[in-house]
N, C-alpha and C. Protein backbone atom coordinates (compact mmCIF):
# COMPACT_ATOMS: atom_id res chain seq x y z
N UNK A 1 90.46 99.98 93.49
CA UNK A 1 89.16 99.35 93.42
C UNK A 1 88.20 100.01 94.39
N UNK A 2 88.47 100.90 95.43
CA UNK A 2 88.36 101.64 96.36
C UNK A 2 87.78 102.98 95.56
N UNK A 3 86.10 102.86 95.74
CA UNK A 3 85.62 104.15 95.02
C UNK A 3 86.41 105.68 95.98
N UNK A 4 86.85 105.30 96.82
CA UNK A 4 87.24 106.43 97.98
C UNK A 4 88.54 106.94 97.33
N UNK A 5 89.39 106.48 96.41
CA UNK A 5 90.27 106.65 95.75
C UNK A 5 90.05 107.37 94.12
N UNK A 6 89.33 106.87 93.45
CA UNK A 6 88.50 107.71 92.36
C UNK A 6 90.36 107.43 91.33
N UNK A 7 89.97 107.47 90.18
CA UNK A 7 91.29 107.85 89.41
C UNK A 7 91.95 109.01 89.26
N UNK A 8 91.21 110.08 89.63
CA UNK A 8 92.07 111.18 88.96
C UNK A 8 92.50 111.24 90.57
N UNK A 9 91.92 111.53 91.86
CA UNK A 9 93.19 110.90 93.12
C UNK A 9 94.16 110.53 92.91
N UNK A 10 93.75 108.84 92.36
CA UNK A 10 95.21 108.27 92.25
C UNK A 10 96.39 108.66 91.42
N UNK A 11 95.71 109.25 89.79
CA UNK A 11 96.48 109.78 89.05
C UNK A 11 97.24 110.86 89.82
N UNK A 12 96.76 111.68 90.63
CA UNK A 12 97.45 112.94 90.96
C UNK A 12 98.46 112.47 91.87
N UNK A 13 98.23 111.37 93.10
CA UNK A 13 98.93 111.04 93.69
C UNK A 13 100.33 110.46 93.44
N UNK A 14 100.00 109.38 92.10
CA UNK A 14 101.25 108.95 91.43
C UNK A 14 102.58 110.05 91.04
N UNK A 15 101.55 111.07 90.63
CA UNK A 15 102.37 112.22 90.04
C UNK A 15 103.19 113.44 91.32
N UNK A 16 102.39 113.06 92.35
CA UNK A 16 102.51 114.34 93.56
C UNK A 16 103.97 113.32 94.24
N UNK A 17 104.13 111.97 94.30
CA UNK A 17 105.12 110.99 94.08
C UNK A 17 106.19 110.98 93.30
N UNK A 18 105.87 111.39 92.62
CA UNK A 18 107.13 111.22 91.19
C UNK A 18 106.81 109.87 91.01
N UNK A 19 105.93 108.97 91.18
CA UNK A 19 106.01 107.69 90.85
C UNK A 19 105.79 107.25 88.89
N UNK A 20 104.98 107.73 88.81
CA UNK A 20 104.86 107.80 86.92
C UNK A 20 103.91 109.28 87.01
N UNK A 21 103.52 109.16 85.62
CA UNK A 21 102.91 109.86 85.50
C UNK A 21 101.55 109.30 84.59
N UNK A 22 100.50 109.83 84.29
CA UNK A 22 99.28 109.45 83.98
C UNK A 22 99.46 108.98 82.59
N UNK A 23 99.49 107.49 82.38
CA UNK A 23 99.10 106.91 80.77
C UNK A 23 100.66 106.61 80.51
N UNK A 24 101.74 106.70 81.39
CA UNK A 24 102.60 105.74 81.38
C UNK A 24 102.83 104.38 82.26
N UNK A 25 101.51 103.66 82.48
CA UNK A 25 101.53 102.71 83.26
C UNK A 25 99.96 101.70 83.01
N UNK A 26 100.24 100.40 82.97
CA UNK A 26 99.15 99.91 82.70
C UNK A 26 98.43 99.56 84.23
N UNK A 27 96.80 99.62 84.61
CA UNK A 27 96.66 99.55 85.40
C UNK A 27 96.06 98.37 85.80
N UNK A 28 96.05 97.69 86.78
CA UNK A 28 95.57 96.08 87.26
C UNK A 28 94.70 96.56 88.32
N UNK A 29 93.28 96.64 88.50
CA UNK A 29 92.91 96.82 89.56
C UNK A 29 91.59 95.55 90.01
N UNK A 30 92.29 95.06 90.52
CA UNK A 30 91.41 93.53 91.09
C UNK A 30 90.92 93.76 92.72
N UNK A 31 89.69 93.98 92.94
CA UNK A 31 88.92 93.73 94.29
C UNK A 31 89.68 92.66 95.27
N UNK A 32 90.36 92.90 96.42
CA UNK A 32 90.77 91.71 96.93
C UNK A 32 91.98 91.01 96.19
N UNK A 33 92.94 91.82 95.04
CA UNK A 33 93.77 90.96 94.68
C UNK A 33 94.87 90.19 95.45
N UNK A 34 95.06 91.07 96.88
CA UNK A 34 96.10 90.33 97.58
C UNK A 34 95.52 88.99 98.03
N UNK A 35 94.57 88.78 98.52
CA UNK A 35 94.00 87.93 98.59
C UNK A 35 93.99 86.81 97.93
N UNK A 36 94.14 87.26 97.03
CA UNK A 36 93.85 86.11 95.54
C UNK A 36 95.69 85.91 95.27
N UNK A 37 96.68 86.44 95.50
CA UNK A 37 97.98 86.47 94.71
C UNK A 37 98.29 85.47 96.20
N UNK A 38 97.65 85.53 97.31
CA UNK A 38 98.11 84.86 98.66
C UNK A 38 97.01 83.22 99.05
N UNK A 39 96.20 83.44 98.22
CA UNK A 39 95.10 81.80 98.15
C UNK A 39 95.98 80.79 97.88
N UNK A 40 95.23 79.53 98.52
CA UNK A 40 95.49 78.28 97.99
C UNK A 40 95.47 77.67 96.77
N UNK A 41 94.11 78.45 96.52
CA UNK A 41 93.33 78.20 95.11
C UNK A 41 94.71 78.82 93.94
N UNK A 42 94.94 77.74 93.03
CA UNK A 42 95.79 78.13 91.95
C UNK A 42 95.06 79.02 90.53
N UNK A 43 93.95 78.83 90.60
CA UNK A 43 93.25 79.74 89.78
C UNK A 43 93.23 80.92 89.87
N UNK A 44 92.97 81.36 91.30
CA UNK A 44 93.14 82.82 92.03
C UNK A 44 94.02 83.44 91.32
N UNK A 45 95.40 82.48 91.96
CA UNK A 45 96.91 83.27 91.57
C UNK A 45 96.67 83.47 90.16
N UNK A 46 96.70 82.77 89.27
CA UNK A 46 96.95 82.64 88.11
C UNK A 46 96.64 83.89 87.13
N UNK A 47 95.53 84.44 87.50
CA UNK A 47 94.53 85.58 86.63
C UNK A 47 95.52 86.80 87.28
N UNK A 48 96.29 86.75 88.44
CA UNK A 48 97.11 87.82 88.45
C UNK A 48 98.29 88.02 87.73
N UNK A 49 98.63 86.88 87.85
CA UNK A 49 100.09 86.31 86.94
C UNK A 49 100.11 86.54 85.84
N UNK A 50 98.53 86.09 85.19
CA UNK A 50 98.46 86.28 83.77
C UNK A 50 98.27 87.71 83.19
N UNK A 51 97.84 88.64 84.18
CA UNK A 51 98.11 90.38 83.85
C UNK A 51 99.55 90.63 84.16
N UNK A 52 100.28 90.24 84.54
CA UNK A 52 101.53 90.46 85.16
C UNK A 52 102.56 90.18 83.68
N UNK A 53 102.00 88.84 83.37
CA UNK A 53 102.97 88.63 82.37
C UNK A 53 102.73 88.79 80.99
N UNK A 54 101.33 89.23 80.76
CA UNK A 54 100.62 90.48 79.63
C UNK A 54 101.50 91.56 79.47
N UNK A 55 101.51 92.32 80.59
CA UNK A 55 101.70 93.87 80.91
C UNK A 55 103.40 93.94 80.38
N UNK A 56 104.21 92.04 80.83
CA UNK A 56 105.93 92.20 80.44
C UNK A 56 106.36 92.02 79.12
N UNK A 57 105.42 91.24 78.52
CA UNK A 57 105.21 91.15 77.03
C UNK A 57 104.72 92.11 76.35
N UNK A 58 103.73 92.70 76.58
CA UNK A 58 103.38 93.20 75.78
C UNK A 58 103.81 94.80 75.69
N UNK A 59 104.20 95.59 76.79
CA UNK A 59 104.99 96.61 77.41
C UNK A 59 106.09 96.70 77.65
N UNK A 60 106.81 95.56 77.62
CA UNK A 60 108.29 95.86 78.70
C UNK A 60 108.43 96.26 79.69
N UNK A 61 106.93 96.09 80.40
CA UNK A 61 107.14 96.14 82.22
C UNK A 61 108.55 95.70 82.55
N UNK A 62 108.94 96.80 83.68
CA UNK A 62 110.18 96.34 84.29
C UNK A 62 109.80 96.50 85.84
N UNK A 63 108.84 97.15 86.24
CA UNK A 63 108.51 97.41 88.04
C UNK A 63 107.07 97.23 88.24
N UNK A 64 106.39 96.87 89.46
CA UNK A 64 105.31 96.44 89.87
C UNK A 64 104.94 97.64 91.22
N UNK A 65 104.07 97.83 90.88
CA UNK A 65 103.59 98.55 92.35
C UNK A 65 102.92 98.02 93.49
N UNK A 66 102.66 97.90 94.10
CA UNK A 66 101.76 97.41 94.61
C UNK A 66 100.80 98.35 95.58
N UNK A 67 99.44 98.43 95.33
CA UNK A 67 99.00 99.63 96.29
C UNK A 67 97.71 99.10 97.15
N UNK A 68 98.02 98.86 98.87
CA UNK A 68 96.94 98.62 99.65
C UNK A 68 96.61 100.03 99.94
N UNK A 69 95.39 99.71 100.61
CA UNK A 69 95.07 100.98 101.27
C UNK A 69 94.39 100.84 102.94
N UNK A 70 94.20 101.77 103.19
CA UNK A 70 93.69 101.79 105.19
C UNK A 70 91.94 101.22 104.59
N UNK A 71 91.40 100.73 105.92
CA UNK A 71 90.62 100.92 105.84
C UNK A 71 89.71 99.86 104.85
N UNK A 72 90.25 98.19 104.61
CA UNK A 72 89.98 97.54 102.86
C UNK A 72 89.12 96.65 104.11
N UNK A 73 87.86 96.85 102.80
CA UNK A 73 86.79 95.90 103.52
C UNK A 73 87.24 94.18 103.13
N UNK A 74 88.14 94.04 102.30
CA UNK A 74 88.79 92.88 102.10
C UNK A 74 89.38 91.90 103.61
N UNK A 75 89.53 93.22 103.90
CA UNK A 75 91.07 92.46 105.42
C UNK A 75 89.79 92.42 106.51
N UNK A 76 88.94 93.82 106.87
CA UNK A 76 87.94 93.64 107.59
C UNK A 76 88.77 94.11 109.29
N UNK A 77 89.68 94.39 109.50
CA UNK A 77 90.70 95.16 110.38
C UNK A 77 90.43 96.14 110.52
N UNK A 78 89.49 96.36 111.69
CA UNK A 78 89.07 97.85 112.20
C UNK A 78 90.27 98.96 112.77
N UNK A 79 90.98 97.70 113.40
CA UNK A 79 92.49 98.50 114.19
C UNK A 79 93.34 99.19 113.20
N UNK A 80 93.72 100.25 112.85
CA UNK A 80 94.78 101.02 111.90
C UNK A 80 95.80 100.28 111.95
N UNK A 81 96.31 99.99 113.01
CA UNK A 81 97.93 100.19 113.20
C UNK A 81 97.93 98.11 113.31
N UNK A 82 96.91 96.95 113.45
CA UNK A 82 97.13 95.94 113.14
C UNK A 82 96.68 95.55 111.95
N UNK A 83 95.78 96.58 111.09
CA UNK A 83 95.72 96.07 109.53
C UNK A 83 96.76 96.30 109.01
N UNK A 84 97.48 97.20 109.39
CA UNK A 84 99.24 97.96 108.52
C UNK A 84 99.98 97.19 108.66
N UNK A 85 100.06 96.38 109.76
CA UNK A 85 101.11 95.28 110.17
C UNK A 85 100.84 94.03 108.98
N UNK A 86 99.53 93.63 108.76
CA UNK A 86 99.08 92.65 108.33
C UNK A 86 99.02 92.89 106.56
N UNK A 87 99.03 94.31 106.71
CA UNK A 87 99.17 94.75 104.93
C UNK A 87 100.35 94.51 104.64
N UNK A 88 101.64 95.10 105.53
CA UNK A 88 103.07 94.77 105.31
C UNK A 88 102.86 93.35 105.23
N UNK A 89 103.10 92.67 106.23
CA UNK A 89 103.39 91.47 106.11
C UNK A 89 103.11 90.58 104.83
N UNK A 90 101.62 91.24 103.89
CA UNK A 90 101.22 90.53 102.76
C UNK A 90 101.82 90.95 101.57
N UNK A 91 102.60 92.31 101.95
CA UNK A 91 103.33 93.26 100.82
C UNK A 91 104.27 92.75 100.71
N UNK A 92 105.04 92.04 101.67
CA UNK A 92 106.60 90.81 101.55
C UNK A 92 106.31 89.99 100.92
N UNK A 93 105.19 88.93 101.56
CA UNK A 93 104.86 88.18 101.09
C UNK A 93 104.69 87.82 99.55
N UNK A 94 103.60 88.71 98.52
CA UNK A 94 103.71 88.80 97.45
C UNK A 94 104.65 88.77 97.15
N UNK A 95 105.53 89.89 97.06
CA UNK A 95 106.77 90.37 96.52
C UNK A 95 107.74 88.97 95.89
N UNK A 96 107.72 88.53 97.38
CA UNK A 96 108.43 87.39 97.13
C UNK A 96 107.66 86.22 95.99
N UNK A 97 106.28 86.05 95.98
CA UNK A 97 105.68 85.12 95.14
C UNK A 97 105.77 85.73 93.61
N UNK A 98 105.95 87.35 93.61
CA UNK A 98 105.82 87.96 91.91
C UNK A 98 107.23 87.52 91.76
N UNK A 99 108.52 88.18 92.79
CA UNK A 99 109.74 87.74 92.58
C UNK A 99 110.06 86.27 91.53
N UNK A 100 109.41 85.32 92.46
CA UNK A 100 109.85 83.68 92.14
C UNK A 100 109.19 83.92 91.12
N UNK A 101 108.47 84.45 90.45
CA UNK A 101 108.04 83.91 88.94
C UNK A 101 108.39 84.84 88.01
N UNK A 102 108.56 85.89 88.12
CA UNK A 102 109.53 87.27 87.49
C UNK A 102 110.63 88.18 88.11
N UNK A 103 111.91 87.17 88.31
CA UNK A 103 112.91 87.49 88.77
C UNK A 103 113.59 88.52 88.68
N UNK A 104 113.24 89.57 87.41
CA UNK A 104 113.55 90.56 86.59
C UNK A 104 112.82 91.98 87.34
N UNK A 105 111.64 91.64 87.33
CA UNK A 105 110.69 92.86 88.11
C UNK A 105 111.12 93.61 89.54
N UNK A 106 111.43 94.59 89.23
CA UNK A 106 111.25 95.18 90.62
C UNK A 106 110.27 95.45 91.25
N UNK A 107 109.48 95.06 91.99
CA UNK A 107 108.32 94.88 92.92
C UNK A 107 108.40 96.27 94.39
N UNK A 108 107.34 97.34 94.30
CA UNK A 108 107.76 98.13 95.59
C UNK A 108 106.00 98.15 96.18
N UNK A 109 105.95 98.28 97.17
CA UNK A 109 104.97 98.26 98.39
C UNK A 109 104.26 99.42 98.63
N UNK A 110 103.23 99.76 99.05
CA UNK A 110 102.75 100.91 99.22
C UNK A 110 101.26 100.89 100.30
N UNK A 111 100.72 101.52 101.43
CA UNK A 111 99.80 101.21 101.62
C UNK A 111 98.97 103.14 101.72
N UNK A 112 98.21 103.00 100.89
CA UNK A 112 97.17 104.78 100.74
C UNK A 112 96.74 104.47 102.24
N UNK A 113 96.81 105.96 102.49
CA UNK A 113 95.88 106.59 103.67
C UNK A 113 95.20 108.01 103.41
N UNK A 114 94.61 108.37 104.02
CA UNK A 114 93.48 109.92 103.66
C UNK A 114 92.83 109.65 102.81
N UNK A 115 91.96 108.17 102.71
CA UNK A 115 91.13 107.83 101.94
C UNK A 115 89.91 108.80 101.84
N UNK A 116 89.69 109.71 102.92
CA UNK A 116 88.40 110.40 103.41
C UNK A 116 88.78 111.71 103.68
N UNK A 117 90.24 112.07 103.12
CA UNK A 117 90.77 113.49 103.06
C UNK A 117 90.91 114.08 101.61
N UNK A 118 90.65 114.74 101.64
CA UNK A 118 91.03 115.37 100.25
C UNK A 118 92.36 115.19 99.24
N UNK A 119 93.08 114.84 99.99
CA UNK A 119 94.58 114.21 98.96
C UNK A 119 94.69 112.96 99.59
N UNK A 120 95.30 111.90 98.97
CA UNK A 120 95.97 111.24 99.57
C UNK A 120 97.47 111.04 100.26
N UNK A 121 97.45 110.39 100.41
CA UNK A 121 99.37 109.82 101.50
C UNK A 121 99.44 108.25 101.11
N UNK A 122 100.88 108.58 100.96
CA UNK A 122 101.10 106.70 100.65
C UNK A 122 101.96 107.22 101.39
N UNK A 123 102.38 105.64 102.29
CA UNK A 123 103.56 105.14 103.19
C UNK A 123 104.14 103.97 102.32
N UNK A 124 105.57 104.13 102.26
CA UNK A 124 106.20 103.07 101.72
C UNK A 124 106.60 101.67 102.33
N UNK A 125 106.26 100.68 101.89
CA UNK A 125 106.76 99.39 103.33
C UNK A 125 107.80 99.11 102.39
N UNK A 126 108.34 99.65 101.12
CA UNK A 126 109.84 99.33 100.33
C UNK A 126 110.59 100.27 99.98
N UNK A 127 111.94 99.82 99.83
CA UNK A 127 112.19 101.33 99.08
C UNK A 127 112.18 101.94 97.85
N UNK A 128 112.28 102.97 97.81
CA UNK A 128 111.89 103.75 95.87
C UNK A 128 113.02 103.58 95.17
N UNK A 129 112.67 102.94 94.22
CA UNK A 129 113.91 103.39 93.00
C UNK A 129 112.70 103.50 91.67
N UNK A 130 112.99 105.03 91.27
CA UNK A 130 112.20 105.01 90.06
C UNK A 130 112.59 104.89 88.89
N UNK A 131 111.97 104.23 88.13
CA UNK A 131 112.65 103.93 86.59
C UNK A 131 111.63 104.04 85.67
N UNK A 132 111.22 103.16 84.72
CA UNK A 132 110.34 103.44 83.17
C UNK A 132 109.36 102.23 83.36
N UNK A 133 108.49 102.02 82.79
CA UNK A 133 107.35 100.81 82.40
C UNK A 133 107.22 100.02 83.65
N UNK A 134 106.12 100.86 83.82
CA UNK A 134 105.30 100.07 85.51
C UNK A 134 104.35 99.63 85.17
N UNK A 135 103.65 98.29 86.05
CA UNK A 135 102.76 97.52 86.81
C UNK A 135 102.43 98.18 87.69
N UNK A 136 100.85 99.05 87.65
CA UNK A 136 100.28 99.26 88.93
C UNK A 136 99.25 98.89 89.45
């Protein structure tokens, strides 16, 4: 959602990853979605859930990505190294809330950096196992 990211970035990055490759993955990109998958408000959650469980029906999603990045005017964390803490911590968090409602999904973590470099870098807060029909 991060114009600093652009798609063909991200596309290249997925691929410079081995994570998928371009147009094998449906994409979810919501402003602030952690935010919304971590609210009180049940409406919030819901509009994520309801792409989540689109993407398993209608695809055979079997894995979820999840991708923060440095720098999200969402969190508002000038400090690098205490927004990363606070991105992990929300990257469990989810995990565990997509978990309890799609027990099946493998869910992995990710937070972009070199938003303002010419390639990007992802750091993993999970570990990789790659397989077929992603949620990103």
């Amino acid at each position: 959602m991060d114009r600093r990211i652009g798609s063909r970035k991200f596309a290249d990055l997925l691929d410079r990853f081995e994570i998928c490759q371009e147009g094998e993955y449906d994409l979810v990109s919501v402003a602030g979605a952690a935010k919304d998958i971590l609210s009180d408000q049940e409406g919030e959650q819901e509009y994520l859930f309801k792409q989540i469980a689109r993407s398993v029906k209608l695809h055979g999603t079997t894995r979820i990505f999840l991708f923060f990045h440095q720098e999200c005017g969402a969190y508002g964390i000038t400090d690098h190294s205490l927004e990363e803490m606070k991105q992990e911590q929300d990257i469990a968090e989810i995990i565990g809330k997509i978990k309890s409602r799609f027990p099946d999904l493998t869910v992995y973590g990710y937070i972009m950096t070199g938003l303002n470099d010419p390639e990007l870098d992802l750091k993993p807060t999970t570990p990789l196992n790659i397989g077929k029909k992603s949620l990103i």
